[in-house]
Each structure stands twice: as structure tokens, then as C-alpha cells.
N, C-alpha and C. Protein backbone atom coordinates (compact mmCIF):
# COMPACT_ATOMS: atom_id res chain seq x y z
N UNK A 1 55.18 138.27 99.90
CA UNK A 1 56.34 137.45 100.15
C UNK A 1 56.02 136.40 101.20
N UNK A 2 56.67 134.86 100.78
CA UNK A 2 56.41 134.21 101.43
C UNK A 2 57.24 134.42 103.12
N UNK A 3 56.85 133.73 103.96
CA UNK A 3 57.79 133.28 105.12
C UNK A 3 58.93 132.93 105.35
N UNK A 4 59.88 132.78 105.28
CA UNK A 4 61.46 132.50 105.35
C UNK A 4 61.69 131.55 106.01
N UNK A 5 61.96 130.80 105.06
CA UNK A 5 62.24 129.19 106.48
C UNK A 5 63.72 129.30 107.17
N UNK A 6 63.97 129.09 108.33
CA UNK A 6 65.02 128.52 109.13
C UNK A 6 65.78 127.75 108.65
N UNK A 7 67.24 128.06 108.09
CA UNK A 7 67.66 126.93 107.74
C UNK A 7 68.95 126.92 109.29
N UNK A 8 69.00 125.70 109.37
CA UNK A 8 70.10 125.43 110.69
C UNK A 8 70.95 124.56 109.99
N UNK A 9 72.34 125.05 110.11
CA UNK A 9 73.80 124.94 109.70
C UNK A 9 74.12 123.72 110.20
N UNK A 10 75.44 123.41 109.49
CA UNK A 10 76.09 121.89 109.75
C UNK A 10 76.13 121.84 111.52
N UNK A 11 76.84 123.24 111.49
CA UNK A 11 77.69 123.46 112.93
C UNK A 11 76.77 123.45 114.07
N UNK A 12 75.65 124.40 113.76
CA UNK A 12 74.53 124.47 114.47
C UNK A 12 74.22 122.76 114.98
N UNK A 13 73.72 122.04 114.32
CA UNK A 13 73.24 120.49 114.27
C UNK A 13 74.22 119.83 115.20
N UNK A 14 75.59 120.28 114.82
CA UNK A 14 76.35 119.22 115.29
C UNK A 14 76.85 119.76 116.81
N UNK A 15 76.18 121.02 117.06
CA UNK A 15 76.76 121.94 118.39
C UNK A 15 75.47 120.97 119.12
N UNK A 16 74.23 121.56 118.67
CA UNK A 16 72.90 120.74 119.56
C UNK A 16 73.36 119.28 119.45
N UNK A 17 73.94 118.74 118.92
CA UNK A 17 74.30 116.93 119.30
C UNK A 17 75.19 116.64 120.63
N UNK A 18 76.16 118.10 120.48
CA UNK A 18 77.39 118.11 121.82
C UNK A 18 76.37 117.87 122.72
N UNK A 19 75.54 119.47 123.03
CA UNK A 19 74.76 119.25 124.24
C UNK A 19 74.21 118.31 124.86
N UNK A 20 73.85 117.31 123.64
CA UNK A 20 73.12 116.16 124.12
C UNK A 20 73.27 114.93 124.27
N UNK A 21 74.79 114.69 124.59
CA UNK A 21 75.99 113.87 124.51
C UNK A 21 76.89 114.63 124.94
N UNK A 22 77.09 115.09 125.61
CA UNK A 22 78.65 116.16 126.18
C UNK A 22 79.59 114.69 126.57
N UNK A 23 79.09 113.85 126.95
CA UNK A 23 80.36 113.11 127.72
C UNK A 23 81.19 112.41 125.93
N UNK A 24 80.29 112.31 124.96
CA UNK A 24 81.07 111.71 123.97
C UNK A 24 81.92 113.13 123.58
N UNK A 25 81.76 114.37 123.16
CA UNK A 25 82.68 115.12 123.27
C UNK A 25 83.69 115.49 124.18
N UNK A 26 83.67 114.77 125.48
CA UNK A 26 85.03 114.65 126.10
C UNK A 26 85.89 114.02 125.20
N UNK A 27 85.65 113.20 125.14
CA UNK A 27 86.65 112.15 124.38
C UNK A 27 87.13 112.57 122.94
N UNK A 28 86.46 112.98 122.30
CA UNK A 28 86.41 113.67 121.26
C UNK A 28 87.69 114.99 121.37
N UNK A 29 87.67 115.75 122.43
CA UNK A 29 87.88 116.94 122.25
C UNK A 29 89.94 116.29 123.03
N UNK A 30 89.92 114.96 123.80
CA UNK A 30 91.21 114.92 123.83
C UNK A 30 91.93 113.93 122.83
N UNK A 31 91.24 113.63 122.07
CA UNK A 31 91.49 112.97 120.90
C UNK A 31 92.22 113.83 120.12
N UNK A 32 91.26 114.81 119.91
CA UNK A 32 91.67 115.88 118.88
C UNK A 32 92.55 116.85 119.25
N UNK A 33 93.13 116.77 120.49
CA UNK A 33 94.00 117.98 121.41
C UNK A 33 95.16 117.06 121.08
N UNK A 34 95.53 115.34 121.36
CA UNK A 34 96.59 114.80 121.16
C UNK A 34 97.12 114.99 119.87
N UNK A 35 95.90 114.58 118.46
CA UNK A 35 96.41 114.79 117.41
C UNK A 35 96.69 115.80 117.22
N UNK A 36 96.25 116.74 117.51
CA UNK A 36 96.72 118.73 117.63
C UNK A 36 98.78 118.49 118.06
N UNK A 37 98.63 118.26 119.14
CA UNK A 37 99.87 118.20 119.63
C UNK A 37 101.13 117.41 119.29
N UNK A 38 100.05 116.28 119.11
CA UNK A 38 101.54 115.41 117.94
C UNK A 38 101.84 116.07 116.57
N UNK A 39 100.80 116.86 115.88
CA UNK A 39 101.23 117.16 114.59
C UNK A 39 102.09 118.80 114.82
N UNK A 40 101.78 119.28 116.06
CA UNK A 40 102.66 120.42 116.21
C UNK A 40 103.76 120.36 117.24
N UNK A 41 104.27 119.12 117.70
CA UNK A 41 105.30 118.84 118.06
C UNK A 41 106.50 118.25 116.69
N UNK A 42 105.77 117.43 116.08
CA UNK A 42 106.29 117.10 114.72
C UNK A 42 106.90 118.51 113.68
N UNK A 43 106.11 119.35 113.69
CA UNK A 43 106.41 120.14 112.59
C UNK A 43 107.27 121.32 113.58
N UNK A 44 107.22 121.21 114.74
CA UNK A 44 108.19 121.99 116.02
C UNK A 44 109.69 121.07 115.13
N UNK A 45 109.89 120.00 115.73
CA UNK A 45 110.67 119.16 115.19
C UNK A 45 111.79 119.60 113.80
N UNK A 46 110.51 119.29 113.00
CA UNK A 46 111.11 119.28 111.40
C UNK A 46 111.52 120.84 111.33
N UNK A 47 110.90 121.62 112.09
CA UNK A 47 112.09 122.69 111.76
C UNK A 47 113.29 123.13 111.87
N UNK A 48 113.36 122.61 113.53
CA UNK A 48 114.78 122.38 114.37
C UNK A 48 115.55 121.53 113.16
N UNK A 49 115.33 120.33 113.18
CA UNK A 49 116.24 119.01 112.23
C UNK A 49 116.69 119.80 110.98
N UNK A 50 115.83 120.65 109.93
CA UNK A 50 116.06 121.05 108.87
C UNK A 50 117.35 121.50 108.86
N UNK A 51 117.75 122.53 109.70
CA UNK A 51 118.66 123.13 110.33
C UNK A 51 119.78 122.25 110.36
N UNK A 52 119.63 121.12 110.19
CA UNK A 52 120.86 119.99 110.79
C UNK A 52 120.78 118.41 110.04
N UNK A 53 120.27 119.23 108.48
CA UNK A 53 119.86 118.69 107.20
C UNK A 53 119.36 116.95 107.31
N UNK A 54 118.42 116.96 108.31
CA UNK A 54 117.60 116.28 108.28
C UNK A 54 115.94 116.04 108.15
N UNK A 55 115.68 115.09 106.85
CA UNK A 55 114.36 115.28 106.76
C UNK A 55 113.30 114.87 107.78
N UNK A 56 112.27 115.36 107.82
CA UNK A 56 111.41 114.37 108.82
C UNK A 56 110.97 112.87 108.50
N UNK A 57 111.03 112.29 107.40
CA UNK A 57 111.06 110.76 106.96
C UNK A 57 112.52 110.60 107.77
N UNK A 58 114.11 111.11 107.79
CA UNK A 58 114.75 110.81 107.88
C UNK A 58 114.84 110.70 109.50
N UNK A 59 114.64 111.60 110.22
CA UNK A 59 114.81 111.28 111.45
C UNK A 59 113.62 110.53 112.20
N UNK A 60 112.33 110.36 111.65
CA UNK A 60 111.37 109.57 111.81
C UNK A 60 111.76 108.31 111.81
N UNK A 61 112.24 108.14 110.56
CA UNK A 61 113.11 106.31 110.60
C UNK A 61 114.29 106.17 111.16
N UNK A 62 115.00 107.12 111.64
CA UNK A 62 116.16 107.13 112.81
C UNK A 62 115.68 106.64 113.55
N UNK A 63 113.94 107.30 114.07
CA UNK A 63 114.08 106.93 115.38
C UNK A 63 113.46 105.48 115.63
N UNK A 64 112.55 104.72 114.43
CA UNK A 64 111.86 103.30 114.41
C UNK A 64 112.97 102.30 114.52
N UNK A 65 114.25 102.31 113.91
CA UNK A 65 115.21 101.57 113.49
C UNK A 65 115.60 101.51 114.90
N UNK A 66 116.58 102.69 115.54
CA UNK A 66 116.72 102.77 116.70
C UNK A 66 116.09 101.97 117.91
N UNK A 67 114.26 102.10 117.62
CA UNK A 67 113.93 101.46 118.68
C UNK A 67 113.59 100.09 118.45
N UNK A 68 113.84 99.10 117.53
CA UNK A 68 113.68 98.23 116.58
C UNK A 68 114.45 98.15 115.51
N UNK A 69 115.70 97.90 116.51
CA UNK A 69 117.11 97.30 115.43
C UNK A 69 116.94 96.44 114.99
N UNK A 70 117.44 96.17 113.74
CA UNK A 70 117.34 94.54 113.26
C UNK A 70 115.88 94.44 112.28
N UNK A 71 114.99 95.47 112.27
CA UNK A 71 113.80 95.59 111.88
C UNK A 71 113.95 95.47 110.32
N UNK A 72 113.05 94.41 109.60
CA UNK A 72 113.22 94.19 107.94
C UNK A 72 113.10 95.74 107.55
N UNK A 73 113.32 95.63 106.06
CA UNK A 73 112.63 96.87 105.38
C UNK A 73 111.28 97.15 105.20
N UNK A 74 110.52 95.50 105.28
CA UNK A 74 109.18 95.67 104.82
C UNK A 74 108.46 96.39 105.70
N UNK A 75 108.82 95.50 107.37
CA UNK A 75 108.57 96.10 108.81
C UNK A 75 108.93 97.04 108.76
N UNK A 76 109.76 97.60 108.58
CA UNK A 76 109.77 99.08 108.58
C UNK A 76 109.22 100.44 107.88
N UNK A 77 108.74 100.07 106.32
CA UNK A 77 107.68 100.16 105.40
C UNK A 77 106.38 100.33 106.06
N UNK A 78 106.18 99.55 106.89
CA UNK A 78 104.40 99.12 107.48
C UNK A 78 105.02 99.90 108.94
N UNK A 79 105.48 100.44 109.31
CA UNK A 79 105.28 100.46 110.95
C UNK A 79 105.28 102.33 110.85
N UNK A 80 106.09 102.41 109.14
CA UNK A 80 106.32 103.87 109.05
C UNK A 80 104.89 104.43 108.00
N UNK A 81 104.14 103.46 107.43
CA UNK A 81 102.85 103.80 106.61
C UNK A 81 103.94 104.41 105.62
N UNK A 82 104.56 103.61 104.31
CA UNK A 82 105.09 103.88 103.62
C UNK A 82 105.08 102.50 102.70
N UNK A 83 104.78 103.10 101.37
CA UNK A 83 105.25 101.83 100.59
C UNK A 83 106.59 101.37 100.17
N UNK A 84 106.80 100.00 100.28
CA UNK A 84 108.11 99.23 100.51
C UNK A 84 108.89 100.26 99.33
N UNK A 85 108.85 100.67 98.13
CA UNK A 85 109.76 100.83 97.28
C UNK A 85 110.03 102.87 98.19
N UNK A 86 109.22 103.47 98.57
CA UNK A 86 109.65 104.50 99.24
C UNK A 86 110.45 104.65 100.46
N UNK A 87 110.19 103.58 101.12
CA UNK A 87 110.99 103.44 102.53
C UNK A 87 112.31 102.48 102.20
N UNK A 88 112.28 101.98 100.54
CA UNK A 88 113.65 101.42 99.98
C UNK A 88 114.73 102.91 99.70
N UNK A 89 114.30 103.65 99.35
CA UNK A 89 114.65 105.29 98.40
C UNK A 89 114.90 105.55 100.08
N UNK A 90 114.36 105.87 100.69
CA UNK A 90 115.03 106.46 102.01
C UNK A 90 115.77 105.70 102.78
N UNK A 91 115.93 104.57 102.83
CA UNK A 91 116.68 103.27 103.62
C UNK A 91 117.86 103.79 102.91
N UNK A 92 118.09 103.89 101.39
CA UNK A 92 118.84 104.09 100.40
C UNK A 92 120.15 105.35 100.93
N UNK A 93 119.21 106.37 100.73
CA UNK A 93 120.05 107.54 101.55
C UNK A 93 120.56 107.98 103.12
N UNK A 94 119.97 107.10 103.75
CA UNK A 94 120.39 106.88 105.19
C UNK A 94 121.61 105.84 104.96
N UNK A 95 121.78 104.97 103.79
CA UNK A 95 123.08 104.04 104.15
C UNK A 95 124.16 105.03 103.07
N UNK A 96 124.06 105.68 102.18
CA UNK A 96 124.45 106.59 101.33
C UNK A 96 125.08 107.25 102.34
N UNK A 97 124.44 107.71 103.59
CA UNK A 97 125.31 108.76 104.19
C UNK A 97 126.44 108.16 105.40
N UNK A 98 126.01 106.99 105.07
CA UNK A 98 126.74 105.98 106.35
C UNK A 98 125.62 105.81 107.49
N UNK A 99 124.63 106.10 107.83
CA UNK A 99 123.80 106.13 108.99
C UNK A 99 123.58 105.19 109.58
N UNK A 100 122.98 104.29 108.63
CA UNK A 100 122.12 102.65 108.68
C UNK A 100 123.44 101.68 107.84
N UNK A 101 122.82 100.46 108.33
CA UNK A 101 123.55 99.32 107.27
C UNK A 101 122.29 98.36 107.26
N UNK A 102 122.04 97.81 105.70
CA UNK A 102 121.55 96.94 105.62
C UNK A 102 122.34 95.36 105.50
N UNK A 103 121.77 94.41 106.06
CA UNK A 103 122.12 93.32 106.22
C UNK A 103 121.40 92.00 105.94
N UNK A 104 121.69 91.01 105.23
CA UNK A 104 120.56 90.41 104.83
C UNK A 104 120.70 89.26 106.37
N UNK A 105 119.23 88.79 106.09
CA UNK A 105 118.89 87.84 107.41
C UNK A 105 119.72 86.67 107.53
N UNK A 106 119.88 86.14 108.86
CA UNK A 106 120.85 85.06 109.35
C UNK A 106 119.69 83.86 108.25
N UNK A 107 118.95 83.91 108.67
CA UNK A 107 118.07 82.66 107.95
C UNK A 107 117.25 82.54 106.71
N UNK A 108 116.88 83.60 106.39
CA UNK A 108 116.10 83.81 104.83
C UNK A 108 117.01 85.18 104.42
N UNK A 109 117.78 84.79 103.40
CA UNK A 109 118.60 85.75 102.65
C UNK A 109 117.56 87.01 101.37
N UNK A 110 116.38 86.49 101.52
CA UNK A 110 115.45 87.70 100.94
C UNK A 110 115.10 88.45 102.04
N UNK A 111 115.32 88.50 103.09
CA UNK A 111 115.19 90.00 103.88
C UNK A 111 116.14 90.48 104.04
N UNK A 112 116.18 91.83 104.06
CA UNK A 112 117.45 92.40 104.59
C UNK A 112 116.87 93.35 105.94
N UNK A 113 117.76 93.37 106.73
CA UNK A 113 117.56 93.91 108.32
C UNK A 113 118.05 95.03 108.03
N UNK A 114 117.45 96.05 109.24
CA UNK A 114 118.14 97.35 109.06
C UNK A 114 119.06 97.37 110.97
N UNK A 115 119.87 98.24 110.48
CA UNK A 115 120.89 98.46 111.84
C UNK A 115 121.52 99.64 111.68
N UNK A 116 121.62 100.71 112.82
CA UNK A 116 122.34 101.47 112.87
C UNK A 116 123.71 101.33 112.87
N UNK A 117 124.39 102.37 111.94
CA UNK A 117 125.86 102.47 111.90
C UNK A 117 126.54 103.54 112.79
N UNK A 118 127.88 103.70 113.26
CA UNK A 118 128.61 104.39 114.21
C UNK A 118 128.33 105.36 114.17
N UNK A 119 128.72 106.19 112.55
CA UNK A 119 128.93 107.33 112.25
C UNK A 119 127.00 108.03 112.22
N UNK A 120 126.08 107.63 113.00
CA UNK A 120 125.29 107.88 112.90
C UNK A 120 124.47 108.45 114.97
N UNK A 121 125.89 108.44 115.65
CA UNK A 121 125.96 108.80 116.59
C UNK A 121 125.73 109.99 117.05
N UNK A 122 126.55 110.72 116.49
CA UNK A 122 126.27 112.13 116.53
C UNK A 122 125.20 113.07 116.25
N UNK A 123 124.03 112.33 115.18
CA UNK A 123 123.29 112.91 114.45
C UNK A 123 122.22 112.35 115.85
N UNK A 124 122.30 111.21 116.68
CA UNK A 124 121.29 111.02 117.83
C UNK A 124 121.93 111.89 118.85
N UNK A 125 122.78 112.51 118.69
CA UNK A 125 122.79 113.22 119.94
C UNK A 125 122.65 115.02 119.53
N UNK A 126 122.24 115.33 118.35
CA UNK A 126 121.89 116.37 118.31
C UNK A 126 120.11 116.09 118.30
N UNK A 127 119.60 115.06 117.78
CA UNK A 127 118.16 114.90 117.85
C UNK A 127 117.46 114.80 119.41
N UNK A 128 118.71 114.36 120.23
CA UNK A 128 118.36 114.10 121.57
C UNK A 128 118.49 115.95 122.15
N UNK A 129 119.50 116.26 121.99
CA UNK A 129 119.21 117.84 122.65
C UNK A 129 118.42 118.87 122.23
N UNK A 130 118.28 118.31 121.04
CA UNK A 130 116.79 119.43 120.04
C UNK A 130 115.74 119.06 121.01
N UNK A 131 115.18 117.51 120.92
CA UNK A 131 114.23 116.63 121.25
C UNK A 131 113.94 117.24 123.12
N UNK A 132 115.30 117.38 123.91
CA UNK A 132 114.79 117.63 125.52
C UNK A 132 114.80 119.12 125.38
N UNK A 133 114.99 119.57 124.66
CA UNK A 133 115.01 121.34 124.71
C UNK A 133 113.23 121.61 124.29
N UNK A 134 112.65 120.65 123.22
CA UNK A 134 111.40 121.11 122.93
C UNK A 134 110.81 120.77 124.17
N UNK A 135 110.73 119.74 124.13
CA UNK A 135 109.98 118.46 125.63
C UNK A 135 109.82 119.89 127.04
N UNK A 136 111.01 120.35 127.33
CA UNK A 136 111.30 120.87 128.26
C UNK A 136 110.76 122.90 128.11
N UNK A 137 109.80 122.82 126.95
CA UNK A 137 109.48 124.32 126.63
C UNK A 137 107.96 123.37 126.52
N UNK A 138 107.75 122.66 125.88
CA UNK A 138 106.11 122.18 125.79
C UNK A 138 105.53 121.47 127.25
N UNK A 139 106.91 121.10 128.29
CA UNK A 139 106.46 121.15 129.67
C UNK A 139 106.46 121.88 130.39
N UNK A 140 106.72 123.01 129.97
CA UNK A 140 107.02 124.21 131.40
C UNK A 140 105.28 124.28 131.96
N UNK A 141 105.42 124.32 133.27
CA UNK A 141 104.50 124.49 133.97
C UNK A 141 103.60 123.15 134.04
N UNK A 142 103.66 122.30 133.72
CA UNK A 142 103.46 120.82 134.02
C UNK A 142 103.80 120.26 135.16
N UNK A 143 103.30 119.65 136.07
CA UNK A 143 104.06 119.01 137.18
C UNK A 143 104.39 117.84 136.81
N UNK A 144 105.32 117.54 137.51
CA UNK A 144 106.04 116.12 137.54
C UNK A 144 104.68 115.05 137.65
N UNK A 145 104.08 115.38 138.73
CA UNK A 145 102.61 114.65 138.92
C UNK A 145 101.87 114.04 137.64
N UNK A 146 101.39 115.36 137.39
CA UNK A 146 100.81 115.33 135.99
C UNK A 146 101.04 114.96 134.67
N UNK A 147 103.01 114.95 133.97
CA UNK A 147 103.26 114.21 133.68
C UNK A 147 103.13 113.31 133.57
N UNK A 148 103.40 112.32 134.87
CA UNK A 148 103.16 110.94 135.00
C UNK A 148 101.87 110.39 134.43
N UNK A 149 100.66 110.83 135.00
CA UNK A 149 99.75 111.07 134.69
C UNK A 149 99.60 110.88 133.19
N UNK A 150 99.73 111.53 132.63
CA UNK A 150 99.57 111.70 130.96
C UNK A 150 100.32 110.63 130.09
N UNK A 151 101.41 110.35 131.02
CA UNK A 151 102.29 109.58 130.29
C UNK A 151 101.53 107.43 130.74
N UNK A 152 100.94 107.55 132.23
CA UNK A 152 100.31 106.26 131.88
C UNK A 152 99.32 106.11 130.88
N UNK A 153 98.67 107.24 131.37
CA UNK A 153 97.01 106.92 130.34
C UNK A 153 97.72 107.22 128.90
N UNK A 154 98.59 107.62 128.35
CA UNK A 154 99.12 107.46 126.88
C UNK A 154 99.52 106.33 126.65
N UNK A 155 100.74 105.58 127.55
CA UNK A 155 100.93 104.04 127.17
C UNK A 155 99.74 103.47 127.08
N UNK A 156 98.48 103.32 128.58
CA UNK A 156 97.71 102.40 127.94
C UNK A 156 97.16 102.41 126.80
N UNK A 157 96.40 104.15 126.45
CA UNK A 157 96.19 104.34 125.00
C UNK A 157 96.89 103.69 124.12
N UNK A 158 97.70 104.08 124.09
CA UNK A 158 98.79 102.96 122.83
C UNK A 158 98.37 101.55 123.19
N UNK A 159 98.88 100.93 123.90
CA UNK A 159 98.39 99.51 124.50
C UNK A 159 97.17 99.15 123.27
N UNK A 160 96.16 99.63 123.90
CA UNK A 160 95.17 99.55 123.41
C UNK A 160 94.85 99.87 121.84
N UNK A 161 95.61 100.83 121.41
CA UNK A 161 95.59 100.77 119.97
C UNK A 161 96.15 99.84 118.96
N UNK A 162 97.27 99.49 119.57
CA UNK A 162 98.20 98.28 119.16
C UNK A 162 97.26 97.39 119.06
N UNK A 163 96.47 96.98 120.31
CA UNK A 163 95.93 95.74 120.11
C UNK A 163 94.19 95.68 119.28
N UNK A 164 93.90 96.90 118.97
CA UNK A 164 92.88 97.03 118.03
C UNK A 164 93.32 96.53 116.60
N UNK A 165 94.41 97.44 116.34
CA UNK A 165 95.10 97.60 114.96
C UNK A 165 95.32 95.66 114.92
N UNK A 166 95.95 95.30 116.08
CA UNK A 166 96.28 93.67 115.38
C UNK A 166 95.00 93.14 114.68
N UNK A 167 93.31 93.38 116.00
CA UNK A 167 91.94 92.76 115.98
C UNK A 167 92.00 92.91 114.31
N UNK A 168 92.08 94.44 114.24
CA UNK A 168 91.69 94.87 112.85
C UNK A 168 92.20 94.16 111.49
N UNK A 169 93.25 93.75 111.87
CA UNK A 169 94.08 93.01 110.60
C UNK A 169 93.93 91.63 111.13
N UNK A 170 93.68 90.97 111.66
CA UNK A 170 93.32 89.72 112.00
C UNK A 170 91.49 89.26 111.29
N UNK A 171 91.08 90.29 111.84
CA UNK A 171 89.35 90.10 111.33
C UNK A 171 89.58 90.43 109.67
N UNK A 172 90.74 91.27 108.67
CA UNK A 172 90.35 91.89 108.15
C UNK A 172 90.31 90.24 106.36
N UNK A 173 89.53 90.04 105.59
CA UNK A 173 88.70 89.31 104.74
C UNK A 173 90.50 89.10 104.16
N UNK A 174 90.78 88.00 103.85
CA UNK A 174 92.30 87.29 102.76
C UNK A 174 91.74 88.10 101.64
N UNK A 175 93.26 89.17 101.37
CA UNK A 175 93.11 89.48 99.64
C UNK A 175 93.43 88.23 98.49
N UNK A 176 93.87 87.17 99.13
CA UNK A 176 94.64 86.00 97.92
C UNK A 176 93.34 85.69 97.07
């Protein structure tokens, strides 16, 4: 019988790369802790809301509209990574229930704006006490300090992503 060769695993390869680069796995490892945390604050979320027969598209675009009243459908389509005729179907049932009103534009009558409606008050103030009840169990033992902390270096993060994402679509080749 021959000799048995060594074979070394994906994981193996990519563990000896950490070692030899540890500072790029910093970055790496809070990259992947934020996306960890946004996707299990989200699905924290959508369970609470279910409860209070709201979808997570639905209170997701509660909350874009909200912070960007007046926002087209298309803009709102692109800001939610949704194609225009899907974020039409949900625009649809948010004014169905009274939530939203669409409105077409003061100046080009082919857009229509989105705006929150009255009767859509109540449904932000149960998202708001779900919303500080989680906040306030995923901060326990956080200092106020540290907070702060997390919360600049996240704006600039954002900052900074915003203004990649523009680079990116600015550099990116005319489909016409």
C-alpha cells in the first residue's frame, strides 16, 4: 500500500489564512456579527408584528414611507430591493387597509407619492412599543457609553455605504 496523502480541508486553508491576516478577520468577524444581528433582530420583529397581523414587507415599508414621506413608488421599490410591480401589490394593501395614500405628483402626474394616512397611527404605536421592548432586552447590560459608541461608528458605516452604493451606480456602464 501506497502512502496516504494529506488532504487539507476548505476550513483548514481558510483557518491558516486567518492566522496570517488576523487583522482582516477583525473586520470580517464584525461584519458578520452585524449581519447576524440585523437578521435576528428582524425575524425577533416579524414574530412580535405577526401577532398584530402585520407582515414584515408591511411594517418594513411602514417604516421607509414614514421616514421618507412623499417617497415615489419607484423610490420606494429601489430603497426596499423590490421590483416596482411587487412593492405596487403591497403599496396596494397598505392603502386597502387605509394605512398609506397614494397621491400623484404636484408636477409630473406619472408619479404617484406615497404618504401616511391617520388611521395608520395606532399600528406605529404598537410597532414603537414592540420595537423599545426588543431594543431594551437586546440592550440589557450595554452601557449608555457603549451604546453611543456603536451607534456613531454605525452611522458612519452607513455614511459610508450610502456613498459607495451612489460610486457604484454612478461608475456602473449605461444599459440604453
Amino acid at each position: 500500500m501506497g502512502e496516504r496523502k494529506r488532504v487539507i480541508g476548505g476550513t483548514a486553508v481558510l483557518r491558516e489564512r486567518e492566522r496570517a491576516n488576523p487583522g482582516r478577520m477583525e473586520h470580517s468577524e464584525l461584519l458578520y456579527l452585524m449581519h447576524e444581528l440585523s437578521r435576528m433582530i428582524s425575524t425577533g420583529f416579524d414574530q412580535v408584528m405577526i401577532r398584530h397581523n402585520l407582515t414584515h414587507a408591511q411594517w418594513w415599508a411602514l417604516m421607509h414611507i414614514y421616514k421618507r414621506e412623499g417617497v415615489t413608488q419607484t423610490e420606494l421599490a429601489t430603497i426596499m430591493q423590490m421590483g416596482r410591480a411587487s412593492a405596487g401589490t403591497l403599496l396596494e394593501r397598505l392603502e386597502a387597509k387605509g394605512w398609506i395614500e397614494r397621491r400623484a405628483d404636484a408636477t409630473d402626474s406619472r408619479l404617484r407619492r406615497v404618504y401616511l394616512s391617520p388611521p395608520v397611527v395606532p399600528v406605529f404605536s404598537v410597532m414603537q412599543d414592540e420595537g423599545t421592548a426588543l431594543f431594551c432586552k437586546l440592550l440589557k447590560d450595554v452601557s449608555p457609553d457603549a451604546e453611543q459608541v456603536m451607534l456613531t461608528g454605525m452611522r458612519q458605516m452607513r455614511a459610508n455605504a450610502e456613498r459607495m452604493l451612489r460610486q457604484q451606480a454612478q461608475d456602473e456602464p449605461d444599459a440604453s
